[in-house]
Protein backbone atom coordinates (compact mmCIF):
# COMPACT_ATOMS: atom_id res chain seq x y z
CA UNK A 1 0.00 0.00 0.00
CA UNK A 2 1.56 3.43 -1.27
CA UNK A 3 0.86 6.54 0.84
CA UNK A 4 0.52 9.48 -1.09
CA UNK A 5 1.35 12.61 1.26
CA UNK A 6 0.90 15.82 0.49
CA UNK A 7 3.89 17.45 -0.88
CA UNK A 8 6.92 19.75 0.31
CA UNK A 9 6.34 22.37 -2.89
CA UNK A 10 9.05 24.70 -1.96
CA UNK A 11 11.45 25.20 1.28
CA UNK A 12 8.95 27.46 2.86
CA UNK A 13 5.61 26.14 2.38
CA UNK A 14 4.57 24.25 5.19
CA UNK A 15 1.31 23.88 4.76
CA UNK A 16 -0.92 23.10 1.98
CA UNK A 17 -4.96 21.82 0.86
CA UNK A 18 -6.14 20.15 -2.18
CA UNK A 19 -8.01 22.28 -4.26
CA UNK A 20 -9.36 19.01 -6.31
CA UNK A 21 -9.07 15.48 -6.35
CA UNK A 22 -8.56 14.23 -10.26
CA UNK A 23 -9.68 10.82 -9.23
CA UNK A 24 -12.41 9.06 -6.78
CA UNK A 25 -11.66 6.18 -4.53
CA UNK A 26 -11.80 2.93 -6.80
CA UNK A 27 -10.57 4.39 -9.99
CA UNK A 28 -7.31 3.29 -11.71
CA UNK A 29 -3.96 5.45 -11.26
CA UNK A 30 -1.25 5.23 -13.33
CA UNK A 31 2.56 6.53 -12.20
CA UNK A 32 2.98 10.50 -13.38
CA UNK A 33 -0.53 10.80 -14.03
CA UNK A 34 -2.25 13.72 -12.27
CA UNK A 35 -3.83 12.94 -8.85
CA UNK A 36 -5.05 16.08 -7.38
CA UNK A 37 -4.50 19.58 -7.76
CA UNK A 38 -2.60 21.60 -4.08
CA UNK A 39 -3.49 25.33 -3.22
CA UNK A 40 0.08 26.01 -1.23
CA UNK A 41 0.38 29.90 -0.24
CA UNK A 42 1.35 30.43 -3.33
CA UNK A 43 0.32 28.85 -6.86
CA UNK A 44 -1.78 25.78 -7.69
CA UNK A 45 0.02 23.00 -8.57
CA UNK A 46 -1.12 19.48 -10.03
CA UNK A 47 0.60 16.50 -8.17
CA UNK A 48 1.20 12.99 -10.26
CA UNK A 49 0.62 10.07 -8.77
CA UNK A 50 3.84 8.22 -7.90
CA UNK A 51 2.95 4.78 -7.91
CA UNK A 52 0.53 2.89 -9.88
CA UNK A 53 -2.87 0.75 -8.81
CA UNK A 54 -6.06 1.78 -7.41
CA UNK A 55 -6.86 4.68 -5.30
CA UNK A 56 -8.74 2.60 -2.39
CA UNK A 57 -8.71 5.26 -0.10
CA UNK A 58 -8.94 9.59 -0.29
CA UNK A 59 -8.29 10.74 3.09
CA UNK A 60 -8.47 13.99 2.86
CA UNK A 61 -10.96 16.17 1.55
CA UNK A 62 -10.55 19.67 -0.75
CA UNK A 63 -9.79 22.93 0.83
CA UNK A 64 -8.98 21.74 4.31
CA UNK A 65 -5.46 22.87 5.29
CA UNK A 66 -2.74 20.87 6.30
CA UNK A 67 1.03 20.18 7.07
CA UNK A 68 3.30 19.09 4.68
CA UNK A 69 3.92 15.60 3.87
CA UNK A 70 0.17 14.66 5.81
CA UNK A 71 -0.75 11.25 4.50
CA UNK A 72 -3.84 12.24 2.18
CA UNK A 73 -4.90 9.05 0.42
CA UNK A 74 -3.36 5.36 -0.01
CA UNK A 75 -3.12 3.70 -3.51
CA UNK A 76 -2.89 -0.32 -3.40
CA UNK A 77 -3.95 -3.63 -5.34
CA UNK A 78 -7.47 -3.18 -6.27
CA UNK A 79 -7.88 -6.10 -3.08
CA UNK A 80 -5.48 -5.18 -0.87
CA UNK A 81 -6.66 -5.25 2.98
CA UNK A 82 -6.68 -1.41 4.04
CA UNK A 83 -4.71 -0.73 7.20
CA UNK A 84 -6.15 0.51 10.08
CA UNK A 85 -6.74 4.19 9.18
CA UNK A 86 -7.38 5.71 12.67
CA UNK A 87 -3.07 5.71 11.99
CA UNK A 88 -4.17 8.51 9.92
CA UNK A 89 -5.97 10.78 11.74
CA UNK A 90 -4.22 14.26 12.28
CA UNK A 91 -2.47 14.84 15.52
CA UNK A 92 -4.24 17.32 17.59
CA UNK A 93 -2.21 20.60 18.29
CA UNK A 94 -0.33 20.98 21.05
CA UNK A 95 -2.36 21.46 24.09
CA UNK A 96 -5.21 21.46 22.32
CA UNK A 97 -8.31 19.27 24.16
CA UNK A 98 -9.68 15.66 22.83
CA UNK A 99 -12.89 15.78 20.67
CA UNK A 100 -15.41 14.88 22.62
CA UNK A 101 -17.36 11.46 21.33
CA UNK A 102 -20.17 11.80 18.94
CA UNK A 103 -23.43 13.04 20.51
CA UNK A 104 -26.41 11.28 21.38
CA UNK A 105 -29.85 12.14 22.32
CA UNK A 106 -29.86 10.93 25.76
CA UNK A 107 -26.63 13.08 26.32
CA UNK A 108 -28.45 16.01 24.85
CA UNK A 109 -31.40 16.01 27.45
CA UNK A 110 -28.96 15.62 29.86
CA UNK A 111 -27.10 18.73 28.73
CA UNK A 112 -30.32 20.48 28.02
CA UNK A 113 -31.07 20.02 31.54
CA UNK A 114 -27.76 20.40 33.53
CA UNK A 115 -27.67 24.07 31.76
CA UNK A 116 -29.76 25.39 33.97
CA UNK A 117 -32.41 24.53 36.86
CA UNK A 118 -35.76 22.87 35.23
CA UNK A 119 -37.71 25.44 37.31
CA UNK A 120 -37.65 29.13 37.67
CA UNK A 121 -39.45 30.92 39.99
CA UNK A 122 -42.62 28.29 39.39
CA UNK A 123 -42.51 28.43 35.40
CA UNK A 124 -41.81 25.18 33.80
CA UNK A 125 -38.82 25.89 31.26
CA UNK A 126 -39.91 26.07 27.72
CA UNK A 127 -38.00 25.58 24.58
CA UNK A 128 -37.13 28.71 24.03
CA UNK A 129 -34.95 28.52 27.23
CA UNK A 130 -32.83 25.75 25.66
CA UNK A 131 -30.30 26.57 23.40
CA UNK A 132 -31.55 24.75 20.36
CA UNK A 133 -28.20 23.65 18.62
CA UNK A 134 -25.86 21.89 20.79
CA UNK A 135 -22.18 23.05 20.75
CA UNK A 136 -21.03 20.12 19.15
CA UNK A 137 -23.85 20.53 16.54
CA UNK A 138 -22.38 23.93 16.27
CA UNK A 139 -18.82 23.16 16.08
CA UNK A 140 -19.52 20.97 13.26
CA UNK A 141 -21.29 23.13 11.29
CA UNK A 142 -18.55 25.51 11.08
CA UNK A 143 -16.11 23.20 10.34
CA UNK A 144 -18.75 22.27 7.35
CA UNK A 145 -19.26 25.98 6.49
CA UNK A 146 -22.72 26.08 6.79
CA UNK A 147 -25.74 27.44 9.15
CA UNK A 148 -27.64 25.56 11.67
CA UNK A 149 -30.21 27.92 13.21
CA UNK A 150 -32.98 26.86 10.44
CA UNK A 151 -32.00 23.31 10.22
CA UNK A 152 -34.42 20.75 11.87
CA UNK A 153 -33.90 19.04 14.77
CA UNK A 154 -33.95 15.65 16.38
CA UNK A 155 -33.31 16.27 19.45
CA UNK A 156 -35.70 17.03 23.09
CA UNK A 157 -37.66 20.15 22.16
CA UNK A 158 -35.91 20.44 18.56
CA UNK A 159 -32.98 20.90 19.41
CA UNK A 160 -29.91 19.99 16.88
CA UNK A 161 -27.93 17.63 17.03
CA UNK A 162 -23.89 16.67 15.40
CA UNK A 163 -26.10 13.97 13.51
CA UNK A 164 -28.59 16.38 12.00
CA UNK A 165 -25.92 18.54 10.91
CA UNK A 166 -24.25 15.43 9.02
CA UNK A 167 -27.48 14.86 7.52
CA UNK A 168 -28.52 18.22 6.05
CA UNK A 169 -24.74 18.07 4.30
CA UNK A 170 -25.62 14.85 2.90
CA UNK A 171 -28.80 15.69 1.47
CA UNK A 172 -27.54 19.18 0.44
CA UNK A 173 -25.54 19.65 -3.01
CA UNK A 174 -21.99 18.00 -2.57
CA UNK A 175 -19.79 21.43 -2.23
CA UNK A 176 -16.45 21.72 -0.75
CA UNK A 177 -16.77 24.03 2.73
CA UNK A 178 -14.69 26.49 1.05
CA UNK A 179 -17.82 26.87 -1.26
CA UNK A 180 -20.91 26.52 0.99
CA UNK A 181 -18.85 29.10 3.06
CA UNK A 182 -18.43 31.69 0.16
CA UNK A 183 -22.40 30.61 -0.74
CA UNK A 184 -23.13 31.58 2.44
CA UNK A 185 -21.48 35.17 2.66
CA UNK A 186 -22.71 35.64 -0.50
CA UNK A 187 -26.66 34.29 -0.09
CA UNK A 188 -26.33 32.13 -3.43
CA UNK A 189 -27.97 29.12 -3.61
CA UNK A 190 -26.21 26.10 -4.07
CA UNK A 191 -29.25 24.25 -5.35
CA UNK A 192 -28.56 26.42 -8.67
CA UNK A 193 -25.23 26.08 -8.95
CA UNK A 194 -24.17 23.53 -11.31
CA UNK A 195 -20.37 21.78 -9.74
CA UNK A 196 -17.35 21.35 -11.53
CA UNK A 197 -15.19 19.48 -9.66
CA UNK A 198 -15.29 15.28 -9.28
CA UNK A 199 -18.59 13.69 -9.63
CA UNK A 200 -20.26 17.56 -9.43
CA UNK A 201 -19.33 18.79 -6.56
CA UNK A 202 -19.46 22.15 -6.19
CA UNK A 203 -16.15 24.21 -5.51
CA UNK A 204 -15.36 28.01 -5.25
CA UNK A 205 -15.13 29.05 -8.40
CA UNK A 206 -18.33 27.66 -9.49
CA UNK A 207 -20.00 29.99 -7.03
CA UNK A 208 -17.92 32.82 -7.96
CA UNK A 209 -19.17 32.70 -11.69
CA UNK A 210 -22.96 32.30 -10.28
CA UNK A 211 -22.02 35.31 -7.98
CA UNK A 212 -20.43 36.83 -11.14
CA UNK A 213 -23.69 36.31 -12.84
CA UNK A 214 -25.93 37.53 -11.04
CA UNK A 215 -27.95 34.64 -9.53
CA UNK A 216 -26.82 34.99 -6.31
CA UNK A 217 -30.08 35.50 -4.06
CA UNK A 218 -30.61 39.08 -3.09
CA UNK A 219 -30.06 38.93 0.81
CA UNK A 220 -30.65 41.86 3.42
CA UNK A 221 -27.41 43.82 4.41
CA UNK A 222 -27.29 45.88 7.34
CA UNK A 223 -25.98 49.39 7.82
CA UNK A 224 -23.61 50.19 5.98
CA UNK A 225 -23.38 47.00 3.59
CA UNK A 226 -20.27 45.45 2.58
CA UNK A 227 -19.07 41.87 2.55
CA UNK A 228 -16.65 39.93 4.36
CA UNK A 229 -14.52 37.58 1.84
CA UNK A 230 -12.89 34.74 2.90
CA UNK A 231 -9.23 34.94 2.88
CA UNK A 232 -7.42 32.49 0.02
CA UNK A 233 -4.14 30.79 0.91
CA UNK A 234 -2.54 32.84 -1.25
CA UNK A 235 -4.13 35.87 -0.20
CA UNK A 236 -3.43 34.92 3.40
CA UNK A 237 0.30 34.40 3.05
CA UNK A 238 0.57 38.05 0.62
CA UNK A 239 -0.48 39.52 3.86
CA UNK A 240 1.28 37.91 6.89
CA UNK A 241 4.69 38.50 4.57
CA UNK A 242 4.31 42.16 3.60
CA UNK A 243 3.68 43.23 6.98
CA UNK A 244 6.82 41.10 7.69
CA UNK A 245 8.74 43.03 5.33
CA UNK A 246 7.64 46.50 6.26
CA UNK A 247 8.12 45.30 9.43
CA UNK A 248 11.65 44.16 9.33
CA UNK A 249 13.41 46.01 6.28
CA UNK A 250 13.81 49.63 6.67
CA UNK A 251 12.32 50.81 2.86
CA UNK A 252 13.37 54.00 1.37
CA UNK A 253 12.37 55.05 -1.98
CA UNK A 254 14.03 56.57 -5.03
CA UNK A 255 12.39 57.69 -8.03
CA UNK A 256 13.97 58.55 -11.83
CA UNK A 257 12.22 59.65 -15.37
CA UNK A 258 13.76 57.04 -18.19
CA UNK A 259 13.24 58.47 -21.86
CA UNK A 260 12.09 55.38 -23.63
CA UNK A 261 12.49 56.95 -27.35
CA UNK A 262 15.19 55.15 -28.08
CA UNK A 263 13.99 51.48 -26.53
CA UNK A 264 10.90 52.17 -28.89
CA UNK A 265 12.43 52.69 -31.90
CA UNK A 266 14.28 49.29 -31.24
CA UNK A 267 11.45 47.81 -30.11
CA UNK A 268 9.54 48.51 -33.47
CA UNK A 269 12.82 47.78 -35.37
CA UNK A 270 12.82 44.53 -34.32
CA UNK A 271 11.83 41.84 -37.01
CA UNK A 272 12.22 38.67 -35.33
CA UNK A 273 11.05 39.20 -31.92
CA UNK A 274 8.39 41.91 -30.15
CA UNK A 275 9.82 42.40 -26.87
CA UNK A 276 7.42 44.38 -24.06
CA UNK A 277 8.67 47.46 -22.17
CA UNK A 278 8.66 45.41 -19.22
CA UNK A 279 10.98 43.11 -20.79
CA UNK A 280 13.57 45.88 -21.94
CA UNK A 281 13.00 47.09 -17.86
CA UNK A 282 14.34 43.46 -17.47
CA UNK A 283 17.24 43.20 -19.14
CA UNK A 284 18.51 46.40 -18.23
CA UNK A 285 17.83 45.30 -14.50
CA UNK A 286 20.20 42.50 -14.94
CA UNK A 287 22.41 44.86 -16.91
CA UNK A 288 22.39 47.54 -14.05
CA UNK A 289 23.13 44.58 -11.24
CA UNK A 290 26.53 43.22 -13.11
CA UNK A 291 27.56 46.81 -12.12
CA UNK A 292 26.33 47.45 -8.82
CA UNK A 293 25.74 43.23 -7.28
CA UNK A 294 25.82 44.84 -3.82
CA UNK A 295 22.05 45.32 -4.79
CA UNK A 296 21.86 41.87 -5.99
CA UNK A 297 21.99 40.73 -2.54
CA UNK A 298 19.89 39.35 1.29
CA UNK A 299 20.57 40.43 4.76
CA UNK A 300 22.20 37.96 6.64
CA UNK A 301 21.82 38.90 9.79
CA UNK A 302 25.70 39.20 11.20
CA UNK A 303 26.82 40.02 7.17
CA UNK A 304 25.62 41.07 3.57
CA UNK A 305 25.49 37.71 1.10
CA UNK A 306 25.37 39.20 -2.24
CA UNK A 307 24.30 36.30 -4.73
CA UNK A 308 26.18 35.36 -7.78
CA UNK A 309 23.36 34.23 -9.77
CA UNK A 310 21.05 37.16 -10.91
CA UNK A 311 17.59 35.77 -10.79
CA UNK A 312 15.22 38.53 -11.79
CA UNK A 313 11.38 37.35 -10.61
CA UNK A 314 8.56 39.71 -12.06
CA UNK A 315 5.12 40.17 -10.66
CA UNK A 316 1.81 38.65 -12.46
CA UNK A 317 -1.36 39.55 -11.17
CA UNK A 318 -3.79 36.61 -10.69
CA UNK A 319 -7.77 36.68 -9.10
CA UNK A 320 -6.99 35.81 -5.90
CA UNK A 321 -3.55 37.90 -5.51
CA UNK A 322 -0.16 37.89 -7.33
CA UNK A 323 2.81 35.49 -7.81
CA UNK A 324 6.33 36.38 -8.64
CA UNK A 325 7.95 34.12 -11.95
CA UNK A 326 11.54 34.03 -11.54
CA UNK A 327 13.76 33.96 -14.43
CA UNK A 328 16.70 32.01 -13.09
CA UNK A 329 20.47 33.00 -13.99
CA UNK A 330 19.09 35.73 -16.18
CA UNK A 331 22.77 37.25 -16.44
CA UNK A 332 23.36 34.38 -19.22
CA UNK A 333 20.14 35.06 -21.58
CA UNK A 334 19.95 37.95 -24.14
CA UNK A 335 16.56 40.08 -24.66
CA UNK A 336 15.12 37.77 -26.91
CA UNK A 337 15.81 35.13 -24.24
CA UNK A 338 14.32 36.62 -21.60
CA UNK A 339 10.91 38.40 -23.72
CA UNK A 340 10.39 34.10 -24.30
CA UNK A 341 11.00 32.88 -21.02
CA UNK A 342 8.89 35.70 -19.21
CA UNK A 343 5.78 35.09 -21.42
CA UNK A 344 6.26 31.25 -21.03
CA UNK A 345 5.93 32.13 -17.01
CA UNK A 346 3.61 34.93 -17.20
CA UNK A 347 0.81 32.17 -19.03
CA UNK A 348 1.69 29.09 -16.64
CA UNK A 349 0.71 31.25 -13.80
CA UNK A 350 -2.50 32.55 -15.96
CA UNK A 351 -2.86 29.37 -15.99
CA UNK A 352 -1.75 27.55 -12.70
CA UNK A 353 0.67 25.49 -14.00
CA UNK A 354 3.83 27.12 -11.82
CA UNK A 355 6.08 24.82 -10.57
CA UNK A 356 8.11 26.04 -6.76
CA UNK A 357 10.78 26.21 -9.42
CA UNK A 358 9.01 28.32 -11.10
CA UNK A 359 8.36 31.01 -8.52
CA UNK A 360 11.40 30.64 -5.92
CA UNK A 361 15.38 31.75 -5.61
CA UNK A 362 14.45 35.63 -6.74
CA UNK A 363 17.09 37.77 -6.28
CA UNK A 364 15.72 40.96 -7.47
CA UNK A 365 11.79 42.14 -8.41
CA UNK A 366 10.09 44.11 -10.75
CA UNK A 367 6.55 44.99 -10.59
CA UNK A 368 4.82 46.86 -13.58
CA UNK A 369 2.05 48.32 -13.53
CA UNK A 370 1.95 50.32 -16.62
CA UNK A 371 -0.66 48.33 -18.34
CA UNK A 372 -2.90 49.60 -15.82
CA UNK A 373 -2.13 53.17 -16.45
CA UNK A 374 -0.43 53.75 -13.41
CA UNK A 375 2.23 56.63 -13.92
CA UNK A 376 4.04 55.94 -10.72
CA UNK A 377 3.97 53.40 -7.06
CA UNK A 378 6.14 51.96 -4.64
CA UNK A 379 6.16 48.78 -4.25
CA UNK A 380 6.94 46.24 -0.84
CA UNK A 381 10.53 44.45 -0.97
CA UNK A 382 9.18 40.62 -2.17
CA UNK A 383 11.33 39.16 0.28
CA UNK A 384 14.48 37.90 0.65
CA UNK A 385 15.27 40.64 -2.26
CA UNK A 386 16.72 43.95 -0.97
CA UNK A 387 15.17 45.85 -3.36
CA UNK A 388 12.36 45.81 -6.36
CA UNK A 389 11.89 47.87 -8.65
CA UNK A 390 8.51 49.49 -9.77
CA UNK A 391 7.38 50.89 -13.19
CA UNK A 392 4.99 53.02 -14.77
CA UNK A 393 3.57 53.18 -17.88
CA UNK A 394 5.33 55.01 -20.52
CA UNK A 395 3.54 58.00 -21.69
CA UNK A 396 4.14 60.85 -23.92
CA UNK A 397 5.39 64.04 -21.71
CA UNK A 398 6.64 67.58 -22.01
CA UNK A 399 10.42 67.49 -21.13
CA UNK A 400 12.81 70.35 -21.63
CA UNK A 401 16.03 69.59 -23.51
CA UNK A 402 18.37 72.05 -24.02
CA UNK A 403 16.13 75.10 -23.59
CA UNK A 404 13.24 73.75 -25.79
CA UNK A 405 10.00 71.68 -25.08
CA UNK A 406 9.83 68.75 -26.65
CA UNK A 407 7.06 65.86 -26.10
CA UNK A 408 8.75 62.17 -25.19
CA UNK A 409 7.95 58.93 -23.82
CA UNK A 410 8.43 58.66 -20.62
CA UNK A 411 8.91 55.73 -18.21
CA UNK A 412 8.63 56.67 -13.76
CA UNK A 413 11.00 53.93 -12.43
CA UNK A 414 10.94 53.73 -8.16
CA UNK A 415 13.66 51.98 -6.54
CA UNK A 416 12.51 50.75 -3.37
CA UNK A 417 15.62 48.99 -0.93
CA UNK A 418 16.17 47.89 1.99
CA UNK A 419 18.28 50.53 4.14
CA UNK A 420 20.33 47.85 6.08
CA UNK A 421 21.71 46.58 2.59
CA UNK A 422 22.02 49.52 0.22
CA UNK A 423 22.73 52.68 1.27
CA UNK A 424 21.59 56.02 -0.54
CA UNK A 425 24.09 56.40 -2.89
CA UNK A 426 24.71 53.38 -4.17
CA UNK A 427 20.46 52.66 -4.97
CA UNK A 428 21.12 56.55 -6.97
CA UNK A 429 24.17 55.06 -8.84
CA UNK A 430 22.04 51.71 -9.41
CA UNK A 431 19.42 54.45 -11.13
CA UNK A 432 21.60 56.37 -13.07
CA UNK A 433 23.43 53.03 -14.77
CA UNK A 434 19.46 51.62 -15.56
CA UNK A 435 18.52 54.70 -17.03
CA UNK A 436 21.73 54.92 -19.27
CA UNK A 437 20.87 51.36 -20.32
CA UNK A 438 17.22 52.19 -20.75
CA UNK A 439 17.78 55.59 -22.75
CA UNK A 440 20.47 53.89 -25.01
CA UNK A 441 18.89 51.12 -25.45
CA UNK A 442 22.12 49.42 -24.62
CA UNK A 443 20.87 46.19 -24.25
């Protein structure tokens, strides 16, 4: 029996969830053929089986978040005895209380009437002075992502029960809790959502398109309206790390103007290839740090470690956030090179087909947002980087050249670094040598 654990998909992910399972218990698996899809903190990534046979056993189910290398389904001869899977079940944190066993009825009166004295001042207690879902009826439904005030109940006086919580998931549309959750927030209907994901079950996109069409159930808001979102892996880990890096690097900012007239004649010269501004801004970024590799470099703590390799990683916006391609030992690859590579990347994580290779061992950043029409930002350090570079779109302007006024592209570049790396001085001389490149189109 082969257990399949979920996978270590990069040095610093240490948790992850499957987003989909490719294959139901029973079905045929062959070695390197796509199992399941993982959500880590920050891509989604497909993971092939690595042993052939039949999957007897999923034990894990989509968007529920877990260590690394967590045992999440066991492949085996279509006969094969099972082992015993309570072997399985996920260690409870540390210090963290036992579940309690599952409920029963005759436990529930007993609660129901522990709570609180039967009689009060002469009245007999009604059920309105019961709390009508248990706490472990509770507890499970928001572990299932979904409401139990209106669900019936089997319990003394109504009251619900763990098992009536399991039941009203059963006989609801299959949807992963991710989903119901987002259904929820959103008051859409998962009766009228139709499921993509293994035999139809309903997943988060699905009722992001019905929310995107409009047949999400008008629901009450109160004052002030507004909704409150669900926060995606990636999302999740975009947050806790630029707070960590405002927190720990000291950023100061430095901004130039870059004449692009003469990267735009080459540009449009250029019979062979079509490379974008952003990959000039590239290439002269590697260009500029073969000068100056004190910016190509991490804190260490007790030293500087400037890196040999120049591994240039560029920002690509995505729904749920943004991931960071990184073009590895970019030093050795010429313009055309690099205007390939970064559109190979840029459509893999379109698409979610990064690998950690993919997206890990940056060195240096640049974020773009010119094709927004953003003139000019600062941008976070994308950690371990000490610096990354942001750029605006380039845009016809009035510039004075020798006395007269003459109208030329220009480009906003904004250096931000990391104080306890590069000093003032050398970030300006950094600057000046990318806008000679850039102006000179010295590439």
């Amino acid at each position: 029996m082969h257990e399949i654990k979920m996978p270590q998909l990069g040095q610093s992910v240490e948790e992850a969830s499957i987003v989909e399972w490719f294959k139901k218990e029973g079905d045929n698996v062959e070695q390197g053929e796509p199992l399941f899809s993982v959500q880590t903190d920050k891509a989604e990534v497909e993971y092939e089986a690595p042993a052939s046979g039949t999957l007897r056993k999923v034990l894990l189910e989509p968007d529920v978040l877990v260590p690394v290398m967590t045992v999440v389904a066991l492949i085996g001869d279509e006969n094969e005895e099972l082992p015993d899977l309570s072997q399985y079940a996920p260690a409870p944190a540390e210090g963290a209380e036992p579940l309690p066993e599952p409920e029963t009825q005759e436990e529930s009166v007993q609660s129901a009437a522990e709570a609180e004295p039967a009689h009060q001042g002469g009245a007999v207690r009604t059920e309105d002075d019961v709390e009508r879902v248990s706490p472990r009826a509770r507890r499970k439904a928001k572990e299932l992502g979904i409401d139990p005030s209106g669900l019936p109940g089997s319990g003394p006086m109504g009251r619900v029960l763990e098992e009536d919580v399991a039941a009203a998931v059963a006989s609801a549309p299959k949807a992963t809790p991710t989903a119901r959750r987002l259904a929820q927030a959103e008051g859409v209907n998962l009766a009228a959502v139709r499921g993509s994901g293994a035999e139809g079950k309903i997943v988060k996109e699905d009722v992001e398109q019905a929310i995107a069409a409009g047949t999400a159930a008008s629901a009450s808001r109160a004052s002030g309206g507004g909704r409150r979102i669900p926060l995606s892996p990636m999302r999740r880990i975009i947050a806790e790390r630029m707070v960590q890096s405002k927190a720990e690097a000291p950023h100061y900012y430095i901004t130039i103007e870059v004449d692009m007239g003469e990267s735009k004649k080459m540009r449009e010269s250029l019979a062979t290839f079509r490379p974008s501004f952003n990959d000039f801004v590239l290439r002269a970024c590697v260009r500029a740090l073969q000068k100056y590799p004190q910016v190509n470099a991490r804190w260490g703590g007790d030293a500087i470690d400037e890196i040999e390799d120049i591994n240039v990683g560029f920002a690509v916006a995505l729904p749920d956030g943004l991931i960071v391609p990184v073009i590895k030992q970019a030093q050795t690859k010429s313009l055309q090179e690099i205007n390939k590579e970064s559109r190979e990347l840029t459509q893999k994580a379109r698409d979610g087909k990064l690998t950690p290779e993919d997206y890990t061992g940056n060195t240096f950043t640049v974020s773009n947002l010119g094709a927004f029409g953003v003139d000019h930002f600062t941008a976070i350090i994308n950690q371990p980087d000490s610096a990354i570079l942001a750029a605006g779109q380039v845009k016809d302007r009035p510039v004075v050249i020798d006395g007269g006024i003459y109208v030329r592209p220009i480009m906003k570049l904004t250096l931000s670094s990391d104080h306890r790396v590069i000093d003032g001085a050398l970030a300006a001389q950094f600057m000046g040598k990318l806008k000679d490149i850039l102006e000179n189109a010295d590439y």
